[in-house]
N, C-alpha and C. Protein backbone atom coordinates (compact mmCIF):
# COMPACT_ATOMS: atom_id res chain seq x y z
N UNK A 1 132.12 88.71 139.35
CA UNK A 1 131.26 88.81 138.20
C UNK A 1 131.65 90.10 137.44
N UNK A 2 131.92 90.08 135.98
CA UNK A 2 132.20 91.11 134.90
C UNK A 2 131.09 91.82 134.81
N UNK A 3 131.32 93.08 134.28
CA UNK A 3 130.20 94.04 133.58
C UNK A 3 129.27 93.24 132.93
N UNK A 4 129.56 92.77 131.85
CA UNK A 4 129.00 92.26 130.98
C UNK A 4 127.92 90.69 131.43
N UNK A 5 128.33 90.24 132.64
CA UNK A 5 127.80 89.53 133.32
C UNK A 5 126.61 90.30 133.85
N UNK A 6 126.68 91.15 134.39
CA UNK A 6 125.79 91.71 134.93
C UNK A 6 124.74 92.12 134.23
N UNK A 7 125.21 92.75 133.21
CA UNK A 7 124.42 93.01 131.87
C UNK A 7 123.30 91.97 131.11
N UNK A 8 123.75 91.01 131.24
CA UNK A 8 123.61 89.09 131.00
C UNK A 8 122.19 89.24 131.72
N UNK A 9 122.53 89.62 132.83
CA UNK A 9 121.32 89.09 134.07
C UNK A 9 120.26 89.94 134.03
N UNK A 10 120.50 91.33 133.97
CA UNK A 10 119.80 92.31 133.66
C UNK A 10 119.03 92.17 132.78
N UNK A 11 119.40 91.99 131.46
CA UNK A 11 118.64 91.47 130.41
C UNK A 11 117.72 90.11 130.17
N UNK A 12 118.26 89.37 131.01
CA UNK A 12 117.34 87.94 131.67
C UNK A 12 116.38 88.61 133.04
N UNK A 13 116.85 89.31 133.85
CA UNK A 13 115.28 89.69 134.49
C UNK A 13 114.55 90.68 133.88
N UNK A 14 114.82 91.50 133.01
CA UNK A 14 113.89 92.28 132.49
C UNK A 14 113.01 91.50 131.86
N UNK A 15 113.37 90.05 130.80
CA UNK A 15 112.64 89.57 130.08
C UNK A 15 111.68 88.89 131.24
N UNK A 16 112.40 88.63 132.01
CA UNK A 16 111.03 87.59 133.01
C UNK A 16 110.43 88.69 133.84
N UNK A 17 110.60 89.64 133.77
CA UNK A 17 109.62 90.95 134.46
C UNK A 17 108.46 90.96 133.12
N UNK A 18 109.02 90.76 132.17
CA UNK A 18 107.61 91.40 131.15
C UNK A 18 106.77 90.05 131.25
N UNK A 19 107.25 89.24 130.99
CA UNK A 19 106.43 87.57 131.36
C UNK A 19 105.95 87.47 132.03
N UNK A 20 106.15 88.31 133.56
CA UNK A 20 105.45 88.03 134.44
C UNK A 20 104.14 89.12 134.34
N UNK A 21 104.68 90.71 134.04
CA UNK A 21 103.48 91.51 133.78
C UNK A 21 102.74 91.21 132.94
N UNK A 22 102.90 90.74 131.64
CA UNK A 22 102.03 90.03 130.34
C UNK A 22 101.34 89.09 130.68
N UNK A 23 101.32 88.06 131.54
CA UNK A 23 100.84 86.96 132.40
C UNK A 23 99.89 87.76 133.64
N UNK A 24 100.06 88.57 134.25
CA UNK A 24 99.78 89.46 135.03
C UNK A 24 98.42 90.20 134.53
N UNK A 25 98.40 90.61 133.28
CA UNK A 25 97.33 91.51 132.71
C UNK A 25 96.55 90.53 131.87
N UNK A 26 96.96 89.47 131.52
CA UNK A 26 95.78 88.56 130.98
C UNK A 26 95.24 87.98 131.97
N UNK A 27 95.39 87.30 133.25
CA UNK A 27 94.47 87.34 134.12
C UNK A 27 93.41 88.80 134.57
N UNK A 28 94.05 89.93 134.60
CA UNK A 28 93.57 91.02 134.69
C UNK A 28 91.93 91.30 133.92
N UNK A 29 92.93 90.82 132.64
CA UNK A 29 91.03 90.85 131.28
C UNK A 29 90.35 89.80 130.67
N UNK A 30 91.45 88.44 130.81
CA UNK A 30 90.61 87.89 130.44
C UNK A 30 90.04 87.38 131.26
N UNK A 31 90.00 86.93 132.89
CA UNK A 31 89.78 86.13 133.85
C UNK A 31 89.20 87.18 134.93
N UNK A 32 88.84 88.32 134.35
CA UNK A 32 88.40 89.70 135.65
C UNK A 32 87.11 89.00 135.99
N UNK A 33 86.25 88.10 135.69
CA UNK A 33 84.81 87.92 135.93
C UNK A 33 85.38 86.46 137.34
N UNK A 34 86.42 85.62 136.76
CA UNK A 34 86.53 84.69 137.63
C UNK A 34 87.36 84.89 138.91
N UNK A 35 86.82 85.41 140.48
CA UNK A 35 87.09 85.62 141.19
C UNK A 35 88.38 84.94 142.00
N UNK A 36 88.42 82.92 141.56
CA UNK A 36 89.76 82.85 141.84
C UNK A 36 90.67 82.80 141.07
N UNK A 37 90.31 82.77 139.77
CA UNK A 37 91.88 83.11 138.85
C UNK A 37 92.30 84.75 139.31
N UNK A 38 91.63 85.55 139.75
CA UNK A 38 91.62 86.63 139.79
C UNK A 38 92.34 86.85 140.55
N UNK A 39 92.62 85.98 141.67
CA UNK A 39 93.66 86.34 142.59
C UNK A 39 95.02 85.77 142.35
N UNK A 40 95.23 85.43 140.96
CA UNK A 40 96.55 85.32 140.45
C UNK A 40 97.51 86.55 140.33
N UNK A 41 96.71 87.68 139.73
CA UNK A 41 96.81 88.91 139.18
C UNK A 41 98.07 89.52 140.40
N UNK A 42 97.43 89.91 141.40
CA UNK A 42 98.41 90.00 142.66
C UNK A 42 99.70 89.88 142.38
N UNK A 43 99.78 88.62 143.01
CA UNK A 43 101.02 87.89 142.74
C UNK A 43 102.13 87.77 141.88
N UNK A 44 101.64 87.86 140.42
CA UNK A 44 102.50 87.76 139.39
C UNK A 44 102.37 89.46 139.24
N UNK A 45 101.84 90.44 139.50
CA UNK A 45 102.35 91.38 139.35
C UNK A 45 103.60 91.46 140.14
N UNK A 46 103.49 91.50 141.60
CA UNK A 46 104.61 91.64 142.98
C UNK A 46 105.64 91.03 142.44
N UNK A 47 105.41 89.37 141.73
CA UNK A 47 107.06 88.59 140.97
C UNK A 47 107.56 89.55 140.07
N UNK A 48 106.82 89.91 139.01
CA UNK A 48 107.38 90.98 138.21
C UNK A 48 107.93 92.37 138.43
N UNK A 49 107.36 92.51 139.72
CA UNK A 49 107.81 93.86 140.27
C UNK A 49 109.70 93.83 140.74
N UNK A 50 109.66 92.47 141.44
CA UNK A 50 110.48 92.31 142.05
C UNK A 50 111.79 91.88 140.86
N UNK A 51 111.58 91.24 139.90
CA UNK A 51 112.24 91.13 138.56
C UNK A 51 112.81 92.26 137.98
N UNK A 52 111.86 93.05 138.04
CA UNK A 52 112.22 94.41 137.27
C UNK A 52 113.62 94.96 138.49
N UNK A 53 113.08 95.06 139.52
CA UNK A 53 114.19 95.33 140.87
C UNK A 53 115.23 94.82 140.60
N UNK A 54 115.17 93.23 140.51
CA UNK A 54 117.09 92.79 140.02
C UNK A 54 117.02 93.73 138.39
N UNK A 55 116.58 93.70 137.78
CA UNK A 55 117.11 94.14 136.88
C UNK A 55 117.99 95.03 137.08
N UNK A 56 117.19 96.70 137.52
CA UNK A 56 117.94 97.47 137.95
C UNK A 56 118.92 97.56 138.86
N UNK A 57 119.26 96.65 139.69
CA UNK A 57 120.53 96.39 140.50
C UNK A 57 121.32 96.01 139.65
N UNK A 58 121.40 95.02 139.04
CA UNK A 58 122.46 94.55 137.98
C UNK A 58 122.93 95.31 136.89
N UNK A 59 122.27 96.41 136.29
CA UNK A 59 122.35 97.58 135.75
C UNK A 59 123.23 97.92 136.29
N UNK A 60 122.49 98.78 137.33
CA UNK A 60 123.31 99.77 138.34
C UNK A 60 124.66 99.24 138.79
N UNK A 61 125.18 98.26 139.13
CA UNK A 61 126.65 97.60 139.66
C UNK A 61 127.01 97.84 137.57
N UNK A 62 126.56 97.42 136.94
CA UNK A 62 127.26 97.17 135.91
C UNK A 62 127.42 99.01 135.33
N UNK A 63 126.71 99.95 135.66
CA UNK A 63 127.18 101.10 135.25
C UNK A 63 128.60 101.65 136.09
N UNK A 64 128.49 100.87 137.57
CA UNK A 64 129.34 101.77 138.57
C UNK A 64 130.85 100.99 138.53
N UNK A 65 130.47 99.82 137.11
CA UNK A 65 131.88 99.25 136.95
C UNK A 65 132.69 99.41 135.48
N UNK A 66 133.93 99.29 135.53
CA UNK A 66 134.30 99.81 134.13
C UNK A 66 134.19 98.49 132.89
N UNK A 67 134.97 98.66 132.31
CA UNK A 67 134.79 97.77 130.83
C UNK A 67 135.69 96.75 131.32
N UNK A 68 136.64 96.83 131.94
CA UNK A 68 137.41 95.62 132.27
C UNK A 68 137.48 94.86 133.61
N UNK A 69 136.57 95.56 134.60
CA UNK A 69 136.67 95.09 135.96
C UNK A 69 136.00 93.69 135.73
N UNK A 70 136.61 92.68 136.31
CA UNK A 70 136.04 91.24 136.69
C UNK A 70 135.13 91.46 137.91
């Protein structure tokens, strides 16, 4: 996999990290009174957490590689 691949992916889990936190905080306010939507909140935070994580791996390999490495 190229830099720029990596870059690719990075930029595809960051976007599904915010989808998941944005999804995450509207259960948070709008659904705080309903006790089992409420336990959505959890969950899609931890997915998003973990999203944001590949992100930064795929970053990180793509900084520690040059412009032309495959």
């Amino acid at each position: 996999m190229d830099r720029n691949k990596h870059l690719t992916k990075a930029e595809d889990a960051v976007s599904r990290a915010q989808g998941l936190a944005e999804e995450a905080a509207t259960y948070a306010t709008r659904y705080a009174a309903d006790p089992q939507l409420r336990q959505k909140v959890t969950p899609l935070a931890e997915a998003g957490a973990l999203w944001a994580d590949i992100a930064r791996a795929h970053a990180a390999i793509a900084q520690a590689m040059t412009e032309t490495e495959a």
